[in-house]
Protein backbone atom coordinates (compact mmCIF):
# COMPACT_ATOMS: atom_id res chain seq x y z
CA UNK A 1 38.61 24.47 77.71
CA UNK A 2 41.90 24.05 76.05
CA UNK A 3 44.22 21.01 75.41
CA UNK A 4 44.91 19.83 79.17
CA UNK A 5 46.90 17.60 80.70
CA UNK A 6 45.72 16.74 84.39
CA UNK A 7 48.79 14.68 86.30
CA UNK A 8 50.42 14.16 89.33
CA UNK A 9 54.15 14.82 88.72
CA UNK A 10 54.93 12.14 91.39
CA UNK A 11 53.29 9.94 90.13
CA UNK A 12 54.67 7.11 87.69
CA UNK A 13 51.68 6.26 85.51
CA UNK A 14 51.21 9.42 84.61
CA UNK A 15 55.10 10.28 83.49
CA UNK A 16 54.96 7.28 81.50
CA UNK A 17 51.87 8.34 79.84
CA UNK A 18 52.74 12.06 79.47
CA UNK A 19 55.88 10.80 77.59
CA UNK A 20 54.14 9.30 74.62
CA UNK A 21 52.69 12.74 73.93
CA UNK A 22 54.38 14.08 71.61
CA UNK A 23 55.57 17.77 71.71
CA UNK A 24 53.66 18.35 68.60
CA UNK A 25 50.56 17.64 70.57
CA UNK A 26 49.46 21.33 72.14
CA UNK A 27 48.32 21.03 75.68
CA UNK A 28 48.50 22.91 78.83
CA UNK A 29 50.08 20.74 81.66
CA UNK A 30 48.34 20.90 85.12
CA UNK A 31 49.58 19.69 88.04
CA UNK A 32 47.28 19.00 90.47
CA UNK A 33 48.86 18.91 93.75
CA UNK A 34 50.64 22.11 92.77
CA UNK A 35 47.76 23.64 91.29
CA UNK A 36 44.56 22.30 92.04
CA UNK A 37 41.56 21.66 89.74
CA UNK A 38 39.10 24.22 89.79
CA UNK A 39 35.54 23.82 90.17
CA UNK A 40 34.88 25.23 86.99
CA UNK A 41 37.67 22.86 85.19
CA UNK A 42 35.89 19.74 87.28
CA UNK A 43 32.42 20.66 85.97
CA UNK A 44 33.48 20.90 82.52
CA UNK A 45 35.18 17.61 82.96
CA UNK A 46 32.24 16.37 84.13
CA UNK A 47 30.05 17.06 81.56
CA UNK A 48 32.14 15.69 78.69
CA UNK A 49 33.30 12.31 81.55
CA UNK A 50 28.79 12.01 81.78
CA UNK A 51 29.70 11.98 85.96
CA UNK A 52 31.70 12.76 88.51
CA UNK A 53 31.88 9.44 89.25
CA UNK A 54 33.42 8.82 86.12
CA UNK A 55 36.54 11.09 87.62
CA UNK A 56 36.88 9.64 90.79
CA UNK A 57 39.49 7.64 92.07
CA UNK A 58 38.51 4.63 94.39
CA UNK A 59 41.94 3.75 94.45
CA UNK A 60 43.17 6.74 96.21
CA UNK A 61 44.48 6.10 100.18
CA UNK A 62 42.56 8.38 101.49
CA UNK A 63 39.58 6.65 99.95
CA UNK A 64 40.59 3.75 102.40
CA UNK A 65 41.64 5.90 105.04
CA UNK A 66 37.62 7.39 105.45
CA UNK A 67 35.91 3.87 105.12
CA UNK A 68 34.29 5.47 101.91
CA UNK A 69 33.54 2.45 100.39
CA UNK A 70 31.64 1.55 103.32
CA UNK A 71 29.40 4.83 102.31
CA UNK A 72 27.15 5.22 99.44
CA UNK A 73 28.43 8.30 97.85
CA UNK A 74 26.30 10.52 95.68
CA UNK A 75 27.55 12.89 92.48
CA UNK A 76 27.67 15.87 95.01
CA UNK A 77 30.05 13.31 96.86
CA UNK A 78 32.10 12.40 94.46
CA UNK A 79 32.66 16.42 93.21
CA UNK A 80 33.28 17.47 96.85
CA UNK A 81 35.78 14.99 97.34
CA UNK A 82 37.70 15.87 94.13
CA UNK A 83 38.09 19.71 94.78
CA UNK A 84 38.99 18.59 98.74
CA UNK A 85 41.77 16.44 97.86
CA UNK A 86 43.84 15.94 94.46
CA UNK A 87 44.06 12.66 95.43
CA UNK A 88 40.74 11.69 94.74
CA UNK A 89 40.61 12.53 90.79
CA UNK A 90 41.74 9.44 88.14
CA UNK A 91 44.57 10.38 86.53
CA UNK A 92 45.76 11.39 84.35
CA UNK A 93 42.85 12.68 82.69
CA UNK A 94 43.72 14.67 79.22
CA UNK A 95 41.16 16.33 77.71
CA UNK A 96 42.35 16.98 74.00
CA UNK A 97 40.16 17.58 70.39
CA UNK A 98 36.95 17.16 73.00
CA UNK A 99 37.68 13.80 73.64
CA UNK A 100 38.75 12.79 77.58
CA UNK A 101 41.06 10.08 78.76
CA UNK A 102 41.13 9.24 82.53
CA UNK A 103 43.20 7.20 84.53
CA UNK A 104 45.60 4.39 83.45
CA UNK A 105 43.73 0.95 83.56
CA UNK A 106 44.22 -1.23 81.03
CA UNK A 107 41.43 -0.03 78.20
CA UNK A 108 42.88 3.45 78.76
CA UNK A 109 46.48 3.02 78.23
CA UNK A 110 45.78 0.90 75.06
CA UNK A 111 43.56 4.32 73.86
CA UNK A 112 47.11 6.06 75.10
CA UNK A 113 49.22 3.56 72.54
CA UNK A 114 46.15 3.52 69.27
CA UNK A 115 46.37 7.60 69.58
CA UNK A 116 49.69 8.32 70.48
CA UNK A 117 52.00 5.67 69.14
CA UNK A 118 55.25 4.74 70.83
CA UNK A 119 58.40 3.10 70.05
């Protein structure tokens, strides 16, 4: 797979941490409301993430929504509910120089800053 950037253009988290690439860094950019991730893309993801689980936001309102934290999901779960809804992958997730970062919590965003200092 090549240099990718998986975001949500709405959202805010992952503007702010698709500015401090810089434009020397070669990506693709992939929206994934526009265009969705593909099962192929997800299982790739997945094998360099160790899990779907791994990829899989709990914080998503649909999450919520479908009591699925009243469920024990399995890995077949967790894929399913990815390539249903856009919603339910971390983001952003940026696979670059076979190394992933997903989502924004704290540890990640200081990975952001240590590899892609900003001002």
């Amino acid at each position: 797979m090549e240099p990718t950037l998986f975001y949500l253009k709405t959202c805010d988290t992952c503007k702010r941490l698709k500015a401090m690439l810089p434009s020397s860094v070669k990506r693709q950019e992939q929206d994934i409301k526009s265009e969705p991730i593909t099962p192929q893309q997800l299982d790739f993801l997945k094998e360099k993430a160790g899990s779907y689980e791994a990829l899989f936001s709990r914080k998503a309102n649909l999450y919520k929504e479908r009591g699925l934290a009243h469920e024990t999901l399995q890995e077949a779960d967790y894929r399913q509910l990815i390539l249903e809804h856009y919603t339910f992958l971390k983001r952003p997730v940026l696979y670059l120089d076979d190394t992933l970062l997903i989502g924004s919590d704290p540890s990640v965003k200081k990975k952001w800053l240590e590899r892609f200092p900003h001002d």
